[in-house]
Protein backbone atom coordinates (compact mmCIF):
# COMPACT_ATOMS: atom_id res chain seq x y z
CA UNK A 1 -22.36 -2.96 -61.54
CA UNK A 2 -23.96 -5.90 -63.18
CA UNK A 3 -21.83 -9.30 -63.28
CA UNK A 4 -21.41 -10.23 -66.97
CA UNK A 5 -19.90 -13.81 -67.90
CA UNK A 6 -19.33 -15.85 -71.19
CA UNK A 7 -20.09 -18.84 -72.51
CA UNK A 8 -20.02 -20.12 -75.93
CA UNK A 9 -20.33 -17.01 -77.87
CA UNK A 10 -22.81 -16.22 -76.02
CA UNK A 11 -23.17 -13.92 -72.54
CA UNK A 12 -24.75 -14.11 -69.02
CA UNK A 13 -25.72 -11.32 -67.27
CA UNK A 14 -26.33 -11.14 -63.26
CA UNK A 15 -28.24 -8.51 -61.56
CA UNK A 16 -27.99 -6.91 -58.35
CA UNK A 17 -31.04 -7.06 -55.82
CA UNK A 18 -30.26 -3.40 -55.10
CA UNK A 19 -30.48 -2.57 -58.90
CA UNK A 20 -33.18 -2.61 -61.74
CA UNK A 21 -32.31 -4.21 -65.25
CA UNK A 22 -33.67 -3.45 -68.72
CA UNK A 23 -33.15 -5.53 -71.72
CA UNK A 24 -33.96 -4.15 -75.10
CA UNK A 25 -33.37 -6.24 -78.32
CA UNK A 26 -35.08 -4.59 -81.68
CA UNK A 27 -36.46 -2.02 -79.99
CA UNK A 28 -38.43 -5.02 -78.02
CA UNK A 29 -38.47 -4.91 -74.16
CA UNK A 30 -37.33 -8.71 -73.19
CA UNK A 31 -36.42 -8.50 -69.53
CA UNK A 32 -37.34 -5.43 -67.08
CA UNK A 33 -36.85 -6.36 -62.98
CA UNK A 34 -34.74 -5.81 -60.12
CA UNK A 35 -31.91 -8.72 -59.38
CA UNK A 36 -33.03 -10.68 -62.19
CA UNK A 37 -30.58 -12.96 -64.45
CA UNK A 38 -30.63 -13.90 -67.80
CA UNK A 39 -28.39 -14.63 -71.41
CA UNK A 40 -27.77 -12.26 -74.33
CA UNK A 41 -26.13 -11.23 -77.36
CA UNK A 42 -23.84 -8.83 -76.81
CA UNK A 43 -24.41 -7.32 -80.64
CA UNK A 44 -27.93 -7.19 -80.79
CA UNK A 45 -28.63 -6.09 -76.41
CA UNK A 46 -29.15 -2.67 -74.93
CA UNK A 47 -29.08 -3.01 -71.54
CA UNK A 48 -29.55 -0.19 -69.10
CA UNK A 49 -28.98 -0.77 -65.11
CA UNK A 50 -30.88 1.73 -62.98
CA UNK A 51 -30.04 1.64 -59.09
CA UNK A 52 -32.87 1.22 -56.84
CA UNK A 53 -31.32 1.85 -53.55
CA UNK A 54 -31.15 4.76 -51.41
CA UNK A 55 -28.22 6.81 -51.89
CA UNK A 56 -26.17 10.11 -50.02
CA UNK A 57 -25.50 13.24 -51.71
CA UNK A 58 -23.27 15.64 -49.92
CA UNK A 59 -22.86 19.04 -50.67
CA UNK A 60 -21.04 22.27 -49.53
CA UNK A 61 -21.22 25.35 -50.92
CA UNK A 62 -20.95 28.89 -49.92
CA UNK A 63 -24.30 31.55 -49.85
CA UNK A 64 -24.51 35.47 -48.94
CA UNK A 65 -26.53 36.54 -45.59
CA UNK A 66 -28.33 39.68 -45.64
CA UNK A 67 -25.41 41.63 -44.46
CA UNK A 68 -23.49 40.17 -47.11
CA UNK A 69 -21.39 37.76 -45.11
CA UNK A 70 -20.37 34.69 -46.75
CA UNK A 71 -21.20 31.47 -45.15
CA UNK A 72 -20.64 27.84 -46.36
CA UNK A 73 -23.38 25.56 -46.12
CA UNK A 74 -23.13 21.59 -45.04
CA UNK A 75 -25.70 19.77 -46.41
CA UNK A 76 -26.53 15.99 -47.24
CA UNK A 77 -29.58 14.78 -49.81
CA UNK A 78 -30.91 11.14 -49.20
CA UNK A 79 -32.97 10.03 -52.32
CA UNK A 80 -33.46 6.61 -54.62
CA UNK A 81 -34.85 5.93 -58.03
CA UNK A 82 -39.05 5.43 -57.72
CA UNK A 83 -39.43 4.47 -61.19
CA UNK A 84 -36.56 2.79 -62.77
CA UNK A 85 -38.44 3.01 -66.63
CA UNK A 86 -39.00 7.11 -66.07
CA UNK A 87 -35.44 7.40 -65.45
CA UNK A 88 -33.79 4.99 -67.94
CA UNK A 89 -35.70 7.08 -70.68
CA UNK A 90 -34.84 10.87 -69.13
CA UNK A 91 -31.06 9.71 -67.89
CA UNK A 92 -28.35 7.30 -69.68
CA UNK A 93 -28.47 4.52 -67.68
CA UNK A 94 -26.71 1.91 -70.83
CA UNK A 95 -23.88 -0.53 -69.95
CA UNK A 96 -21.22 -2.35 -71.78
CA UNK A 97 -22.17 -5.46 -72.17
CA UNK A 98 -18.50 -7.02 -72.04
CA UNK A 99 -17.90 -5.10 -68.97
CA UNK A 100 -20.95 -3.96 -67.52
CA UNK A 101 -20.14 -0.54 -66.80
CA UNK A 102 -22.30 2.15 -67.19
CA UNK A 103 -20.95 3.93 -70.61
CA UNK A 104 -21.88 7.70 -69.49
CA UNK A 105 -22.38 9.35 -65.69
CA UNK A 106 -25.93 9.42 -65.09
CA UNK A 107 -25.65 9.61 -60.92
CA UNK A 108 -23.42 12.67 -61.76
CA UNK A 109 -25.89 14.17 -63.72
CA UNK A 110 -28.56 13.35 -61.22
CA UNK A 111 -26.16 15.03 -58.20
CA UNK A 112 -25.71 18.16 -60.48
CA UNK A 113 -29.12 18.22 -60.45
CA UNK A 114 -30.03 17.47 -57.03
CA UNK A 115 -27.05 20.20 -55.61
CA UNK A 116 -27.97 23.38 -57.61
CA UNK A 117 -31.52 22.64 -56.65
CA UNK A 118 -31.09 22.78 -53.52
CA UNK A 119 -28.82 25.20 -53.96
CA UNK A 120 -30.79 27.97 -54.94
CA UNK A 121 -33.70 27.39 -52.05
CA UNK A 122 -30.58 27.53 -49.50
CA UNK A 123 -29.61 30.71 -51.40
CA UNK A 124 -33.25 32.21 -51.40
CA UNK A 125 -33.53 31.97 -47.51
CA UNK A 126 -30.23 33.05 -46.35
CA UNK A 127 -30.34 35.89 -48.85
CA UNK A 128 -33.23 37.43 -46.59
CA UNK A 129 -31.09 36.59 -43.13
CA UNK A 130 -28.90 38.30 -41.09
CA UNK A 131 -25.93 36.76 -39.96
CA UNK A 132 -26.48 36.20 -36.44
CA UNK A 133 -30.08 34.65 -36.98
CA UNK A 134 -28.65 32.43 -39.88
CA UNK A 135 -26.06 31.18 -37.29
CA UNK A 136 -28.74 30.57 -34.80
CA UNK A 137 -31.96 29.45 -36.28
CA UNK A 138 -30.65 29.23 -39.82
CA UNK A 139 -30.08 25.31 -40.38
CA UNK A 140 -33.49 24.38 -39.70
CA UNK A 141 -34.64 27.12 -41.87
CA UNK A 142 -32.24 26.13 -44.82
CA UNK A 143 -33.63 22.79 -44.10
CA UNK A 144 -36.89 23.03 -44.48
CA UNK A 145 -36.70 25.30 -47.59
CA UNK A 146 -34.52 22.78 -49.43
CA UNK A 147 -36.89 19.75 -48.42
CA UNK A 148 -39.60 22.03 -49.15
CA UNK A 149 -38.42 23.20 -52.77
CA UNK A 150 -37.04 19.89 -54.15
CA UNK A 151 -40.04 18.20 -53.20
CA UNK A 152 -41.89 21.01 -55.50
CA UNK A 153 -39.23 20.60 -58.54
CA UNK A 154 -41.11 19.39 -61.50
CA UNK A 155 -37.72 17.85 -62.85
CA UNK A 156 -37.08 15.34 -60.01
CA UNK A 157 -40.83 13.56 -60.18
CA UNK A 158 -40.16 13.73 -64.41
CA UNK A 159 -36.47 11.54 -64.21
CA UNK A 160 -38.05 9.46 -61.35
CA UNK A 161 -36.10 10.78 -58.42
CA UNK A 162 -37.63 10.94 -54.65
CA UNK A 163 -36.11 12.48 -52.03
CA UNK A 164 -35.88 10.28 -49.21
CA UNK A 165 -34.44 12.73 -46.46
CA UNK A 166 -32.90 16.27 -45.77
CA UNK A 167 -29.90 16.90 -43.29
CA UNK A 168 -28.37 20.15 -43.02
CA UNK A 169 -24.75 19.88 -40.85
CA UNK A 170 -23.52 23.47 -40.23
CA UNK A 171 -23.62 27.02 -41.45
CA UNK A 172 -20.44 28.25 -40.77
CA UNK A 173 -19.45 31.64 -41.32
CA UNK A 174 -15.69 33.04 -42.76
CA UNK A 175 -12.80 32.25 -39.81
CA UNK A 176 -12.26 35.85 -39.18
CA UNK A 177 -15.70 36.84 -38.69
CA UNK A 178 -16.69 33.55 -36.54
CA UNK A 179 -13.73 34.70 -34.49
CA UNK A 180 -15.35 38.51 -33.83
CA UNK A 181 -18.45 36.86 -33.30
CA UNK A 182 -16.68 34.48 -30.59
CA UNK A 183 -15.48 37.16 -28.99
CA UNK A 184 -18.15 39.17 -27.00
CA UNK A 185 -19.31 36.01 -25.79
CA UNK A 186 -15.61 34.80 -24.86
CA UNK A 187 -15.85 38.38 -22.96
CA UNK A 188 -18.77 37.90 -21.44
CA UNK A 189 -17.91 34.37 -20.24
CA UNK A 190 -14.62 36.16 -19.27
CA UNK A 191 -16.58 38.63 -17.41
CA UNK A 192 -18.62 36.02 -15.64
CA UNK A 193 -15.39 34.05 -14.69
CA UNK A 194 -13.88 37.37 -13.29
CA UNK A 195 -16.86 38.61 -11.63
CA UNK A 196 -16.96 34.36 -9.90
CA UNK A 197 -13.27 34.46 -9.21
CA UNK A 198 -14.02 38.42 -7.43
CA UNK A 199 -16.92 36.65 -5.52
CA UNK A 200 -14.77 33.47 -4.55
CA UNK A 201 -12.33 35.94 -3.32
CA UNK A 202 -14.60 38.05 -1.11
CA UNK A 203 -16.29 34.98 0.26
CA UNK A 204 -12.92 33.38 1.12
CA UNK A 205 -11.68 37.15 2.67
CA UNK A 206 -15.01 36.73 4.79
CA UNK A 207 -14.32 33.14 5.65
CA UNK A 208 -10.97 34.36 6.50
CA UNK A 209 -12.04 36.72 8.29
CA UNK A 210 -14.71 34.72 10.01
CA UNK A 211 -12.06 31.48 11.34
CA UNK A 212 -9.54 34.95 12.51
CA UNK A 213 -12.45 35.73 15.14
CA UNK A 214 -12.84 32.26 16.23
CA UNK A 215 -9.84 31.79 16.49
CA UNK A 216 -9.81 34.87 18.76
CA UNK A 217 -12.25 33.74 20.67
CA UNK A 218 -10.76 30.58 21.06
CA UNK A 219 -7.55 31.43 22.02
CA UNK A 220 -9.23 34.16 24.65
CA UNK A 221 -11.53 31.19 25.63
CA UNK A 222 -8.41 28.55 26.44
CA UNK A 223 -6.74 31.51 28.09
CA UNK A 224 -9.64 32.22 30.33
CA UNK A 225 -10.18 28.18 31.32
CA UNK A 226 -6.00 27.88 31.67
CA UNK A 227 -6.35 30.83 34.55
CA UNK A 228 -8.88 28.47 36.03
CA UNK A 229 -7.22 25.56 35.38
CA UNK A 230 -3.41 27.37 37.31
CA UNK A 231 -5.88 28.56 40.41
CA UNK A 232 -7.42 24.97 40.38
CA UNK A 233 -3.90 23.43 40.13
CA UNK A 234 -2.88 26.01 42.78
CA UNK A 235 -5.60 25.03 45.69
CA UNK A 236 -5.02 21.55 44.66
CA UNK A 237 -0.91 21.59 45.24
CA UNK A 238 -2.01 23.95 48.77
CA UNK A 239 -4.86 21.32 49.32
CA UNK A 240 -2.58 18.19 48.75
CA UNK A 241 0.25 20.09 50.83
CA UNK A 242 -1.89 20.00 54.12
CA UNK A 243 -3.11 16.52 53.43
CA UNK A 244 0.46 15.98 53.43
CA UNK A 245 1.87 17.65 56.05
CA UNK A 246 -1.61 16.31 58.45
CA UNK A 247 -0.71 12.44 57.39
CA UNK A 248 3.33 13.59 57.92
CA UNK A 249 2.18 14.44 61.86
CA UNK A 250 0.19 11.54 62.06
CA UNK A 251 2.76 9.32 60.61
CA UNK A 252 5.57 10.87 63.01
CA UNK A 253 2.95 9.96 66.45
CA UNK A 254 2.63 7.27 65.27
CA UNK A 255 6.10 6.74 65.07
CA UNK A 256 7.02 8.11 68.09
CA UNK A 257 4.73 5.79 69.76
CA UNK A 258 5.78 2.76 68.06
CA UNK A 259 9.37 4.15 68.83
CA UNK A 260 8.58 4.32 72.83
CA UNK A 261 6.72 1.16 72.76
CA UNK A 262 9.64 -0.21 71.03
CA UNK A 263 12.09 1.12 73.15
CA UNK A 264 9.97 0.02 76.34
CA UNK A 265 9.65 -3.39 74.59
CA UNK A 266 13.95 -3.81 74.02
CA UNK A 267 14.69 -2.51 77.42
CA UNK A 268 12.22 -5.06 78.86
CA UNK A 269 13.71 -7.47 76.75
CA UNK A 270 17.42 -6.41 77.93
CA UNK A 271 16.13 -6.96 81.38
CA UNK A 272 15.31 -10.36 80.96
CA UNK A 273 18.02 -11.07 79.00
CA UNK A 274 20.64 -10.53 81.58
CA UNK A 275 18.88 -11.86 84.30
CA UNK A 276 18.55 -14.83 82.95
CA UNK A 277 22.18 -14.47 81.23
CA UNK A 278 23.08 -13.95 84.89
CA UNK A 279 20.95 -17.27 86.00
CA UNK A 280 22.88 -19.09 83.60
CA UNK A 281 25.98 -18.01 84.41
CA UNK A 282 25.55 -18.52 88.23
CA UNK A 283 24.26 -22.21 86.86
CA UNK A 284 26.99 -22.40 84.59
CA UNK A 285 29.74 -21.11 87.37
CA UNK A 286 28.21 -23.84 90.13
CA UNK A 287 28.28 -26.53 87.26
CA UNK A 288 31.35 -25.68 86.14
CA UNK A 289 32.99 -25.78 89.43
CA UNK A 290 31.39 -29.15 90.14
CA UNK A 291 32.84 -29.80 87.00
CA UNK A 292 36.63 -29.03 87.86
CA UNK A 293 36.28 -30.33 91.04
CA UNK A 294 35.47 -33.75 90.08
CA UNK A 295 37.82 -33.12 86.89
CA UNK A 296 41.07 -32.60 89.54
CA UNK A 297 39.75 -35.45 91.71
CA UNK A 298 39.29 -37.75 88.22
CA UNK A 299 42.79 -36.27 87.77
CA UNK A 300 44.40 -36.90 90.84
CA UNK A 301 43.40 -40.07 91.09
CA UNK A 302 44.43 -41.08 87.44
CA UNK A 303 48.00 -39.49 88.14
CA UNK A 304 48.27 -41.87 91.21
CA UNK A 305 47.23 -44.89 89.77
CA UNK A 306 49.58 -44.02 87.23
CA UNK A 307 52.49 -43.21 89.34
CA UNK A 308 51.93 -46.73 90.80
CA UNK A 309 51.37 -48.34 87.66
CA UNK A 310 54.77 -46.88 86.92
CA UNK A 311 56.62 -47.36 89.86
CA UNK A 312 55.60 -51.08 89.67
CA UNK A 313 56.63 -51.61 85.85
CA UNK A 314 60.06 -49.88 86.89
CA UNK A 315 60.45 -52.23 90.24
CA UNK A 316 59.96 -55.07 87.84
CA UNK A 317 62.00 -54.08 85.23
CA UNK A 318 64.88 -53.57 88.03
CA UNK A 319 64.00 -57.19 88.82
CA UNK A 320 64.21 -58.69 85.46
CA UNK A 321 67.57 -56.90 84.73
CA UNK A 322 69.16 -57.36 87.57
CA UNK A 323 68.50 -61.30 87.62
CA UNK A 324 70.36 -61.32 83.79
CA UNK A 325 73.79 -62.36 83.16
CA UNK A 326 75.99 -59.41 81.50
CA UNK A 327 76.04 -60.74 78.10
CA UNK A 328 72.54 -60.84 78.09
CA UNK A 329 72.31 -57.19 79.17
CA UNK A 330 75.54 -55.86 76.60
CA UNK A 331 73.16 -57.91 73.99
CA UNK A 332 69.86 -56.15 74.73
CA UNK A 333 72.06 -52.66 75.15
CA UNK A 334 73.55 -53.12 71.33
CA UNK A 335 69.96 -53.92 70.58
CA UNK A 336 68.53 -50.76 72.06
CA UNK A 337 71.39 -49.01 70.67
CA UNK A 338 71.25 -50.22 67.31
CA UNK A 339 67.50 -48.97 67.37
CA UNK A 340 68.45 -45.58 68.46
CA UNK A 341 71.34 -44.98 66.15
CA UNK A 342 71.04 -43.49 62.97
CA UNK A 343 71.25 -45.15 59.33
CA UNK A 344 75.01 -45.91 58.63
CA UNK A 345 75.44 -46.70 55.33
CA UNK A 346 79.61 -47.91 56.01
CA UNK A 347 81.55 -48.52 58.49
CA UNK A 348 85.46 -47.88 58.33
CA UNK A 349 87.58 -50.36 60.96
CA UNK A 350 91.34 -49.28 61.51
CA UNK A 351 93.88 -51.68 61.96
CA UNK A 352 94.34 -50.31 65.92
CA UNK A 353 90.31 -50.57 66.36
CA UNK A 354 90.21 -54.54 65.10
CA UNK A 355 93.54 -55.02 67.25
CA UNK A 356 92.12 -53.66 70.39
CA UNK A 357 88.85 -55.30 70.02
CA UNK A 358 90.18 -58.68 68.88
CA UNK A 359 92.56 -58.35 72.17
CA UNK A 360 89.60 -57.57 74.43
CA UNK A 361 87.58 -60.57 72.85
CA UNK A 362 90.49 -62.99 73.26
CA UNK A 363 90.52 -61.89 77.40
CA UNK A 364 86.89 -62.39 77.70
CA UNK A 365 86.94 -66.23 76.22
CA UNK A 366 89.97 -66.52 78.52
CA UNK A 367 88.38 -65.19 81.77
C-alpha cells in the first residue's frame, strides 16, 4: 500500500519498490514507474498501484478419480504482474488517495481466476485416473497439466499475469478409504514382521539348540580330562607317598647313626668326665688335707699363743690387784658394778638402810 502524506492542501504520494504506480490527471498519463514518488491533487488524481512482486496462491479443492473417489487436491500457484499497464486497464487496480488503499479486490479477482483455472486441468486429469495411480503418480501428473494449461490460458497473458512456478503438495484421498487402502499394506508389513519374528525364532531354537550340544560336549569333554586329571592326582599322591616313605628311611639311618655316634660321643665324654672329676677330686682330697693339716697346726698354735697371751694378762692383772689398797678395789668394784647394773631411774633409802650404813661408815673413819 502506497504511503500518502499532506502538506498544504496539497498530497505526497510514496511508492513501493515492489509496486508499480500510475498517475492519471484529465485522462493524461503524468507518472507511470515502479517505487517512484511524487505530489498530487487528491480531486483531480486517479491513481492505480499494481504489485510487481511475486506472489503465492494456495489452493485446495476436492476432484473425482475414475472410480469416483473423491480426493482433495493441495496445490500452490507462484505468479507476478509482467505488465503493470495490461493489468491496470483489464483489473481495478485504483486507490484512495487519502488512504491509499486499493478501493475494490483486484488480487481476489486475479486468485479466482488463477484457482478455477487450474482447477479444471486438475479436474481433467484425475477424471481419467484410477485411484491408486492418482495416489501414486498423480501429483506430478496434476502438476504438469496445471502448469501446462495455465500457461495456454488466453486470459492470464490478456490481464498481464505470468506464472512463475507450479507446486502440487498432496492428493489425499477421503479418511475412510485412505484407511482401506493402508491396510493391505499394514498386512503385508504385518506379514513380513510375523514371517521375521517366525525366522528370529527358528534361528534362535537352532542357536539354542546349537550352544545345548556344546555344552554337551563340553561338559562330556571336562568329565573325560577330570578322570585324567583324579588318575594323575592318584599316581601323583602314590608317587609322592614313596618319595616319602624312601626320604622317611633315609631320614631315620640317618638318625640312627647320628643317634649311635651321639651316644658313642656322650659316653666318651662321660668317661672323661669322671676321670678327670676323679683327678680332681684325688687333687682336691690331697690339697684339702694339706689344707686342714696346716689349718689345725695354724690353729693349734694360735690357741697356744693365746692361752699364754691370756694366762699372762690374768698373772698381771692378779699383780696389779693384789698390790691395791681395799678402797681402791671396793671403788673399781662399784665402778664395774655400776656398769653392769641396769638403768635405775629412783632409788628408795629406808630409815634402817641410812642407819646401818651411816653406822658402818662412822666404824670405818674410826678404824
Amino acid at each position: 500500500m502506497a504511503d500518502i502524506t499532506r502538506r498544504l492542501g496539497r498530497r505526497h504520494l510514496r511508492g513501493a519498490p515492489t509496486a508499480h504506480i500510475r498517475h492519471h490527471r484529465g485522462g493524461k498519463l503524468l507518472h507511470d514507474g515502479t517505487g517512484i514518488s511524487f505530489w498530487f491533487r487528491a480531486l483531480t488524481a486517479a491513481i492505480s498501484e499494481i504489485p510487481v512482486d511475486d506472489r503465492e496462491l494456495a489452493m485446495t479443492f476436492h476432484a473425482r478419480t475414475a472410480d469416483f473417489q473423491d480426493v482433495a487436491v493441495q496445490a500452490t500457484v507462484t505468479y507476478r504482474i509482467g505488465d503493470p499497464a495490461l493489468a491496470a486497464a483489464r483489473l481495478d487496480f485504483s486507490i484512495d488517495p487519502g488512504t491509499g488503499a486499493w478501493r475494490g479486490t483486484p488480487l481476489e479477482q486475479l486468485g479466482t481466476l488463477l484457482t478455477e483455472t487450474a482447477q479444471q486441468h486438475a479436474l481433467a486429469v484425475l477424471a481419467r485416473t484410477p485411484l491408486a495411480s492418482a495416489l501414486v503418480d498423480g501429483v506430478a501428473a496434476v502438476r504438469e497439466r496445471i502448469a501446462q494449461g495455465l500457461g495456454a490460458e488466453p486470459r492470464l497473458p490478456a490481464t498481464g499475469i505470468e506464472v512463475v512456478a507450479v507446486r502440487v503438495m498432496a492428493l489425499r484421498p477421503e479418511p475412510e478409504v485412505e484407511r482401506a487402502l493402508r491396510t493391505p499394506a499394514r498386512e503385508q508389513i504385518q506379514q513380513e514382521a510375523d514371517r521375521a519374528t517366525y525366522e528370529r525364532r527358528a534361528v534362535a531354537v537352532e542357536r539354542e539348540r546349537t550352544i545345548a550340544e556344546n555344552e554337551l560336549a563340553s561338559q562330556i569333554e571336562l568329565a573325560r580330562r577330570e578322570e585324567q586329571l583324579v588318575e594323575q592326582r592318584g599316581t601323583n599322591t602314590r608317587r609322592e607317598a614313596e618319595e616319602h616313605a624312601a626320604a622317611d628311611a633315609v631320614r631315620a639311618e640317618a638318625e640312627a647313626a647320628r643317634s649311635v655316634k651321639l651316644a658313642e660321643a656322650e659316653a666318651a665324654r662321660t668317661v672323661r668326665l669322671a676321670e678327670a672329676e676323679a683327678a680332681r677330686s684325688v687333687k682336691l682330697g690331697e690339697a684339702e688335707a694339706a689344707r686342714a693339716v696346716t689349718l689345725a697346726r695354724a690353729e693349734a698354735e694360735g690357741a697356744r699363743e693365746t692361752g699364754e697371751a691370756r694366762a699372762a694378762a690374768q698373772a698381771a692383772w692378779l699383780r696389779v690387784h693384789g698390790e691395791v689398797d681395799v678402797a681402791t678395789l671396793h671403788a673399781l668394784t662399784g665402778t664395774r658394778l655400776a656398769e653392769n647394773l641396769p638403768r635405775i631411774d629412783s632409788i628408795t633409802v629406808s630409815p634402817d638402810v641410812l642407819t646401818g650404813l651411816l653406822a658402818k661408815l662412822g666404824a670405818t673413819e674410826e678404824s
